[in-house]
Every structure is written in C-alpha cells, then in structure tokens.
N, C-alpha and C. Protein backbone atom coordinates (compact mmCIF):
# COMPACT_ATOMS: atom_id res chain seq x y z
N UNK A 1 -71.00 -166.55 29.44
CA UNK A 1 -71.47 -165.99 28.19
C UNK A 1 -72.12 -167.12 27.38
N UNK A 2 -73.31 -166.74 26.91
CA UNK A 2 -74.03 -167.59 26.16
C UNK A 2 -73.25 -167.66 24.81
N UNK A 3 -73.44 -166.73 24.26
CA UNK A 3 -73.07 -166.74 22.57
C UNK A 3 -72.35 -165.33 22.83
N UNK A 4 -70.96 -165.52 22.24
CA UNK A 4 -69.68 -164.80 21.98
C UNK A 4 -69.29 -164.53 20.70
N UNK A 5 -69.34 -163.08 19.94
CA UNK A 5 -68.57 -163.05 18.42
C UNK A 5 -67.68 -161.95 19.22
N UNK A 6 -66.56 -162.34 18.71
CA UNK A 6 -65.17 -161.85 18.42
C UNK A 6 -64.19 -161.36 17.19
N UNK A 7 -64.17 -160.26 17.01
CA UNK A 7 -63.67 -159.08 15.99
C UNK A 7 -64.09 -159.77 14.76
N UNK A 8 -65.37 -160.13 14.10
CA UNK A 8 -65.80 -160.40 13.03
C UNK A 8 -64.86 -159.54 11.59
N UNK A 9 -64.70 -160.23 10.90
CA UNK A 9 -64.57 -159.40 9.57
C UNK A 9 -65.05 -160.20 8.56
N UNK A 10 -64.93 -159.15 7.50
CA UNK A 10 -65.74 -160.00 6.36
C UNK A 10 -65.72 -159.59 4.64
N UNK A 11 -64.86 -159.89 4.08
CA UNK A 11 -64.27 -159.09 2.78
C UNK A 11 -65.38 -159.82 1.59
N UNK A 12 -65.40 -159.17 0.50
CA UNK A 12 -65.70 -159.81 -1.00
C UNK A 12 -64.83 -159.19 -2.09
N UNK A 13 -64.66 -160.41 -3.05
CA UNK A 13 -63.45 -159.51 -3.92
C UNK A 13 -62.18 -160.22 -3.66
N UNK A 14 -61.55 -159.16 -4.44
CA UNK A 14 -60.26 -159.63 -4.11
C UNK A 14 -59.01 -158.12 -4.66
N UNK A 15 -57.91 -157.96 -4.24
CA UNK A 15 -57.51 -157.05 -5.16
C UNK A 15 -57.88 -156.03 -5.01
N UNK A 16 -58.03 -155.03 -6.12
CA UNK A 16 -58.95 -153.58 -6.32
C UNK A 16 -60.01 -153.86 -6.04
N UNK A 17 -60.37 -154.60 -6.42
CA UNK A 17 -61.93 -154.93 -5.94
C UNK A 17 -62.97 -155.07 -4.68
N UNK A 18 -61.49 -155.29 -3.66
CA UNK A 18 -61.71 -155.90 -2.72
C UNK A 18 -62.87 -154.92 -1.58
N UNK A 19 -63.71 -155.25 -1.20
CA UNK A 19 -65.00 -154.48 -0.26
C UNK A 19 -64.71 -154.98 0.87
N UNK A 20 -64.18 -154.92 2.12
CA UNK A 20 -64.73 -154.84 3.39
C UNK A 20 -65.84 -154.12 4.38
N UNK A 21 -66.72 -155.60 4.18
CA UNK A 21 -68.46 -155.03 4.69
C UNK A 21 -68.27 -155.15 6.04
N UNK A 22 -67.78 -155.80 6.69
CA UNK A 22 -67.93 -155.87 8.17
C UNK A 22 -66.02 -156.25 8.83
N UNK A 23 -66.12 -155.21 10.03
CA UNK A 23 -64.75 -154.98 10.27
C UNK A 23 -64.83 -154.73 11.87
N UNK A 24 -64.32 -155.95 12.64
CA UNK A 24 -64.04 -155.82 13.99
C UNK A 24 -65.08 -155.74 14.63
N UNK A 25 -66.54 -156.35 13.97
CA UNK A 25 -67.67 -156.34 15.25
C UNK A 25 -67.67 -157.76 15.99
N UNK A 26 -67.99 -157.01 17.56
CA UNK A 26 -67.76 -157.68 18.57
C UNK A 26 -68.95 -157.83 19.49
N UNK A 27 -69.48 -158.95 20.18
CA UNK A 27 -70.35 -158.70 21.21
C UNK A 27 -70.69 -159.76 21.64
N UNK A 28 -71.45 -159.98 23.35
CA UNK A 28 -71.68 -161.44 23.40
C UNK A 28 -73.34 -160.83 24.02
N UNK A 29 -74.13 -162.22 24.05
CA UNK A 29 -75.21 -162.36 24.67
C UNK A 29 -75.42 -163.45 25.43
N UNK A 30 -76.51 -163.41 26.83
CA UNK A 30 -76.07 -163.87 27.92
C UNK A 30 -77.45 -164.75 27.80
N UNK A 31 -77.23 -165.59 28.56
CA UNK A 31 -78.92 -167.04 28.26
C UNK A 31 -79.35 -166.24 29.20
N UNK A 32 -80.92 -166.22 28.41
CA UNK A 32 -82.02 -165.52 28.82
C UNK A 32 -81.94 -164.09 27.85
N UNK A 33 -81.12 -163.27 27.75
CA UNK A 33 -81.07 -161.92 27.12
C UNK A 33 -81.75 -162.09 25.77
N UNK A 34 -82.28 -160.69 25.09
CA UNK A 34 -83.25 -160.76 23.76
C UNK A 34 -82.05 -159.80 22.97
N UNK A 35 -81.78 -160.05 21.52
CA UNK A 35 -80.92 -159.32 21.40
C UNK A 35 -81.60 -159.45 19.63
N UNK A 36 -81.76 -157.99 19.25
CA UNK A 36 -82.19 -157.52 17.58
C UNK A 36 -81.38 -157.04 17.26
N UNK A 37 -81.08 -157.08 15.63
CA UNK A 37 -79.96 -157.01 14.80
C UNK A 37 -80.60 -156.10 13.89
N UNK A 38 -80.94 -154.58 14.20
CA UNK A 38 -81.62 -153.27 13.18
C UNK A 38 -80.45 -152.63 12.54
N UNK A 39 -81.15 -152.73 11.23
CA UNK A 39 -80.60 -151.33 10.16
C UNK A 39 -80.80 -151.44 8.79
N UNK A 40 -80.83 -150.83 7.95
CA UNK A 40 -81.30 -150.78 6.94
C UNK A 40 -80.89 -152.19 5.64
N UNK A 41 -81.17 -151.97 4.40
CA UNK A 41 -81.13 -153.38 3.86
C UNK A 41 -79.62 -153.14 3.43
N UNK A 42 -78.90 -154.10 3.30
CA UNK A 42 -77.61 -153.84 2.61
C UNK A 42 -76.63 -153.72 3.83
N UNK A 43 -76.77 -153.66 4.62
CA UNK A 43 -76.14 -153.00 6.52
C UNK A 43 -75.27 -154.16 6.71
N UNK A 44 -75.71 -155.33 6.01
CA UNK A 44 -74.81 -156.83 6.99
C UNK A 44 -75.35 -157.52 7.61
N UNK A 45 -76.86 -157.25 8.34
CA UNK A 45 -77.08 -158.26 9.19
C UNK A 45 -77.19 -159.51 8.94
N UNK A 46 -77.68 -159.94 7.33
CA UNK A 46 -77.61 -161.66 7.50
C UNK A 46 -75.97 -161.99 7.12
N UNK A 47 -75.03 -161.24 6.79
CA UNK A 47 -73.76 -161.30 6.69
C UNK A 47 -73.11 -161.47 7.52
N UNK A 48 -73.57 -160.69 9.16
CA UNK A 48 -73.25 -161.15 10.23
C UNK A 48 -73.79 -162.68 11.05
N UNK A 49 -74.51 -162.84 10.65
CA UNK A 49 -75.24 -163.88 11.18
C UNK A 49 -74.53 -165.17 10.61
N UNK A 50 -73.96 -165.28 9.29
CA UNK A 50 -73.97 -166.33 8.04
C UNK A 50 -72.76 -166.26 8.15
C-alpha cells in the first residue's frame, strides 16, 4: 500500500457544541493509482486531507 488512512475522525467544538465532520473514513491507494476526492463545498475534503 502506497498511502493508507485509517478510521479518520475529526471533531470541532467542544461540549454542546461539539460537531463531528468526519467519522471512521477509511481507504488506501496503491503507487501508480489516480484517486479524486468529489463532493460538494463544506463535505470535508480539505479536512480530510489537512
């Protein structure tokens, strides 16, 4: 496996407040493979990335 993420999560807040934007994403990509990160604005992707 080239590049491996494993059960990502990702809270803001704290408390009542607290938002969980990203919860248990998983996936790997293999050297050589092309892999795009689509969906609308607000979705997570540079949250996943960062």
């Amino acid at each position: 496996m080239f590049i491996e993420i494993s059960d990502i999560k990702k809270d803001y807040g704290s408390g009542e407040s607290r938002v969980e934007v990203l919860k248990g994403i998983s996936f790997g990509i293999e050297k050589g493979e092309f892999c795009v990160l689509l969906g609308p604005s607000g979705s997570g992707k540079t949250t996943l990335l960062n």
